[in-house]
C-alpha atoms as a PDB file:
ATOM      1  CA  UNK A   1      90.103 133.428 140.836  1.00  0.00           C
ATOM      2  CA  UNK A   2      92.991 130.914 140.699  1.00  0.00           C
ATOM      3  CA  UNK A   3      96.191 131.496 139.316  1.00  0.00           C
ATOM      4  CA  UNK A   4      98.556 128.354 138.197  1.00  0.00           C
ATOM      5  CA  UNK A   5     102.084 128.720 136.546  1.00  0.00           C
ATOM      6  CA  UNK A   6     102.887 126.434 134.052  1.00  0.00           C
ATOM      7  CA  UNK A   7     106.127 125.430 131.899  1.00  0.00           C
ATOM      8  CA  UNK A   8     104.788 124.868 128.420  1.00  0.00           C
ATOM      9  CA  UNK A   9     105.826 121.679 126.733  1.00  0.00           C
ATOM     10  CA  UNK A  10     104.024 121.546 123.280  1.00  0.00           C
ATOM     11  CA  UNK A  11     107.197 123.405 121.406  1.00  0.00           C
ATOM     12  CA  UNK A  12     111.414 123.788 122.227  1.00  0.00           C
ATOM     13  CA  UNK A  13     110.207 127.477 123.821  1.00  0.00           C
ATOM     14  CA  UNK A  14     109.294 125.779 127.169  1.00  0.00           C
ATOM     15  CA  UNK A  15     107.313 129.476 127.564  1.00  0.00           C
ATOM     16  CA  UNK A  16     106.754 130.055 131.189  1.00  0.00           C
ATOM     17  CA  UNK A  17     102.956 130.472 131.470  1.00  0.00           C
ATOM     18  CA  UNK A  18     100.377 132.445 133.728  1.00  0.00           C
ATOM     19  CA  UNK A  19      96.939 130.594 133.326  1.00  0.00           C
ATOM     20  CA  UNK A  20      93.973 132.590 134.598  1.00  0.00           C
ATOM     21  CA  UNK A  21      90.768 130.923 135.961  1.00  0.00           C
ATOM     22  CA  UNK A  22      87.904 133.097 136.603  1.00  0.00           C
ATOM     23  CA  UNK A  23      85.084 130.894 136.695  1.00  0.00           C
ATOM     24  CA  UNK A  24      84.386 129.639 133.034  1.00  0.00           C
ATOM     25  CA  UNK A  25      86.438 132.537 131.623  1.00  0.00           C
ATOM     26  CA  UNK A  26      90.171 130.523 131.359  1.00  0.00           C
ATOM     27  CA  UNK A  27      92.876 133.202 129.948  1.00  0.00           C
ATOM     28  CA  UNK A  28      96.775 132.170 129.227  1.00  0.00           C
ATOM     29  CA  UNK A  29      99.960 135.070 129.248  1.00  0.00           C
ATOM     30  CA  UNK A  30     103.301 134.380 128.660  1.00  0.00           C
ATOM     31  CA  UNK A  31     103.353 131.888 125.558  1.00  0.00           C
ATOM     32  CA  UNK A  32     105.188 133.072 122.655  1.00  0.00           C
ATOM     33  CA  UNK A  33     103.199 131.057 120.074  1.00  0.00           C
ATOM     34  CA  UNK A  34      99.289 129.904 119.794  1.00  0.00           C
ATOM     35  CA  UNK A  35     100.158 126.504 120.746  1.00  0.00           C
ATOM     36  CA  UNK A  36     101.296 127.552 124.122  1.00  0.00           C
ATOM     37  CA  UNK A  37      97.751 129.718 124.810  1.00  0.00           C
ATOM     38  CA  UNK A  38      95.941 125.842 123.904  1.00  0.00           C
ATOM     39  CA  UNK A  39      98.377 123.543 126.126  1.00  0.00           C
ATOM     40  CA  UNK A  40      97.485 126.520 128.931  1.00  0.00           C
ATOM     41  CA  UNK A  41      94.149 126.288 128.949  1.00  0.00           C
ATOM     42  CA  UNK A  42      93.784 122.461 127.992  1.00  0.00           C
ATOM     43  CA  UNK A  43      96.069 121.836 130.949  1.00  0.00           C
ATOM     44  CA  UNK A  44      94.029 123.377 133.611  1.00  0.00           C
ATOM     45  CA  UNK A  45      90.803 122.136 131.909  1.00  0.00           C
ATOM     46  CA  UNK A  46      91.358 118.897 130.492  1.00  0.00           C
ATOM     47  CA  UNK A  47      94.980 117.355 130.104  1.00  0.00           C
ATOM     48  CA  UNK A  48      96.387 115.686 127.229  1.00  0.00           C
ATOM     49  CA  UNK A  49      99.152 113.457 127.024  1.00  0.00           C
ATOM     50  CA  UNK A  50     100.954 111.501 124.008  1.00  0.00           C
ATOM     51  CA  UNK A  51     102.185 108.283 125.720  1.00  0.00           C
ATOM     52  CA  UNK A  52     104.938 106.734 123.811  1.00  0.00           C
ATOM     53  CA  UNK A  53     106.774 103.176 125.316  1.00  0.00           C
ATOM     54  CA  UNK A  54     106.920  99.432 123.877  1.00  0.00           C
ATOM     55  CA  UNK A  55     105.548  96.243 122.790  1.00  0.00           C
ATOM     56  CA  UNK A  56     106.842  92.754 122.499  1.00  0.00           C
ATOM     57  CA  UNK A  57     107.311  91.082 119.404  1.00  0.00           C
ATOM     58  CA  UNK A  58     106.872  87.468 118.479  1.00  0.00           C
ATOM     59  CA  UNK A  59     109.357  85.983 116.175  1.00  0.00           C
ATOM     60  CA  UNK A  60     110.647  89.538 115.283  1.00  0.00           C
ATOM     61  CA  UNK A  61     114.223  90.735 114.507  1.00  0.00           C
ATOM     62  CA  UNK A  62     113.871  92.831 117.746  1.00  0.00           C
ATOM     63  CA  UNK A  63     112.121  91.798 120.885  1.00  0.00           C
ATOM     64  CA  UNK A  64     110.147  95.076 121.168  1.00  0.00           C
ATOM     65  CA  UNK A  65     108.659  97.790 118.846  1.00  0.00           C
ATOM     66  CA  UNK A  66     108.527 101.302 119.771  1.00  0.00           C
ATOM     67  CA  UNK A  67     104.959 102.212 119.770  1.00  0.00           C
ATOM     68  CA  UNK A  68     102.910 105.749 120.864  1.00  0.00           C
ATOM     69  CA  UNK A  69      99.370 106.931 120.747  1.00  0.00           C
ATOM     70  CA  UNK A  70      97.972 108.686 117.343  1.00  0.00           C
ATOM     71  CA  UNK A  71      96.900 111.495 119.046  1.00  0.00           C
ATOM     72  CA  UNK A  72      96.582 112.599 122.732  1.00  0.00           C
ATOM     73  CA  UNK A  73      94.846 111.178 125.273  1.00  0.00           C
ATOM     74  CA  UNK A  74      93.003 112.131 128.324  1.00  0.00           C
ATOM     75  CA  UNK A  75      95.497 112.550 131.114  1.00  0.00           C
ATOM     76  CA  UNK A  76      93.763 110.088 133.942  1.00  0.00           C
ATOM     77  CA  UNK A  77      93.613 107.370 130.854  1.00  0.00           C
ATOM     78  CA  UNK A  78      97.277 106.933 130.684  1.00  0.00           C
ATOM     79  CA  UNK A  79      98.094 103.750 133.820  1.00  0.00           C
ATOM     80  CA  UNK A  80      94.466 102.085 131.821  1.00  0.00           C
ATOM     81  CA  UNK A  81      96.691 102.655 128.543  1.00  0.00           C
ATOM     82  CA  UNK A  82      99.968 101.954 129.850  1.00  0.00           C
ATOM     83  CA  UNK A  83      97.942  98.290 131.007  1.00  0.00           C
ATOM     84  CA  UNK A  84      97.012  97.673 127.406  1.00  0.00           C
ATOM     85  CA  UNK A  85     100.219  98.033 126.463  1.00  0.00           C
ATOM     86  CA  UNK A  86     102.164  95.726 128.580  1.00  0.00           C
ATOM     87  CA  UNK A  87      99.629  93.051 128.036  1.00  0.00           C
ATOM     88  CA  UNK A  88     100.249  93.486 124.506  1.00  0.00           C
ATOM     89  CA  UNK A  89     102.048  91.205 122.226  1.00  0.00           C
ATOM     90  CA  UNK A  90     102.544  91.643 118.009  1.00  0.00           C
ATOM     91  CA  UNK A  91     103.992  88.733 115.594  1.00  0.00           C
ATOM     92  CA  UNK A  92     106.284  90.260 113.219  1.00  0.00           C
ATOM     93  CA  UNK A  93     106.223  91.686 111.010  1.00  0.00           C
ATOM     94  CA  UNK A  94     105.349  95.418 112.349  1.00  0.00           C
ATOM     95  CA  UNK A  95     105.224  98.457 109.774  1.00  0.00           C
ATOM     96  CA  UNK A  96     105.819 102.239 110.810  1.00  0.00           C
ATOM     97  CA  UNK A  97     102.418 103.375 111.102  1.00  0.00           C
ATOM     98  CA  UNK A  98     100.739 100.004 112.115  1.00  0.00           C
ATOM     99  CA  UNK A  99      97.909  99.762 114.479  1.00  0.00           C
ATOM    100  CA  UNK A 100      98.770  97.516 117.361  1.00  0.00           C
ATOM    101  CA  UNK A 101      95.848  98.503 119.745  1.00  0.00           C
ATOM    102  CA  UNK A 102      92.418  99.909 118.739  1.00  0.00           C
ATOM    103  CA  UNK A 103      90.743 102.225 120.340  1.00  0.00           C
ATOM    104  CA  UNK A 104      93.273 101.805 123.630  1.00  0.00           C
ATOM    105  CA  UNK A 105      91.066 102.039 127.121  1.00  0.00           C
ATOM    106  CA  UNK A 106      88.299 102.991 125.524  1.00  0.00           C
ATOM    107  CA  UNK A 107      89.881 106.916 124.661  1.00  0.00           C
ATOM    108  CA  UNK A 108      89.301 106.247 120.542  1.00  0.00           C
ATOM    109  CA  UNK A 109      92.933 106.495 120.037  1.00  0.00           C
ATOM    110  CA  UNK A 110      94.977 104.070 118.740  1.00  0.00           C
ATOM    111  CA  UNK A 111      98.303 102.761 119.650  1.00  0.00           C
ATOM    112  CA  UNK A 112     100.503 102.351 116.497  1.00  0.00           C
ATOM    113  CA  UNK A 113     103.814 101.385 116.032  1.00  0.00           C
ATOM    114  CA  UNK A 114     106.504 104.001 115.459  1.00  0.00           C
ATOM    115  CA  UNK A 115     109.662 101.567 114.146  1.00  0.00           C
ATOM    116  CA  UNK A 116     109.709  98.126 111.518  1.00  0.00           C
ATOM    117  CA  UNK A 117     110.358  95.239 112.596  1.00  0.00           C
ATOM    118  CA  UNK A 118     110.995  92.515 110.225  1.00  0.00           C
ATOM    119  CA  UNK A 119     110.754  89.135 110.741  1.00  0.00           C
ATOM    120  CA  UNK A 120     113.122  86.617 111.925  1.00  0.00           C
END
């Protein structure tokens, strides 16, 4: 049996968690709500991350858009992610809500942009 100790991060809580692995059996004390009982057990089994940073912008008001991933990704995808991103380069305009990168490093979550930037 292991026993790992965890801050949890998916609310403003930050719930100081007891994760419980027994073999396949994977139990979670501590958390105050149900989302801390998932990041618990997805942490020790499989971690997530949202990865949020920046892309440049071609002929754009700004020089950079703030962009993030839709949805989570696999922990050990994020430096293969991160890659896509810096290599990355939009013309503007960029739209809230735009997809900048498909499918980034293969995960099936897309990178999309999370400000507007108009053209110049």
């Amino acid at each position: 049996m292991e026993i790992r100790e965890l801050t949890c991060i998916r609310c403003p809580m930050g719930c100081q968690l007891t994760v419980t692995i027994d073999g396949e059996n994977v139990s979670v004390s501590g958390n105050t709500c149900p989302r801390g009982e998932d990041y618990g057990k997805n942490e020790v089994i499989n971690p997530i991350r949202t990865v949020t940073s920046s892309i440049r912008v071609e002929g754009g008001s700004l020089k950079l858009v703030s962009v993030k991933t839709k949805g989570d990704i696999p922990k050990g995808k994020i430096f293969e992610v991160m890659e896509a991103i810096r290599s990355a380069t939009v013309t503007a305009p960029v739209h809230t809500g735009d997809v900048l990168i498909s499918n980034a490093a293969g995960t099936g979550i897309d990178v999309v942009a999370t400000k507007t930037v108009e053209k110049r």
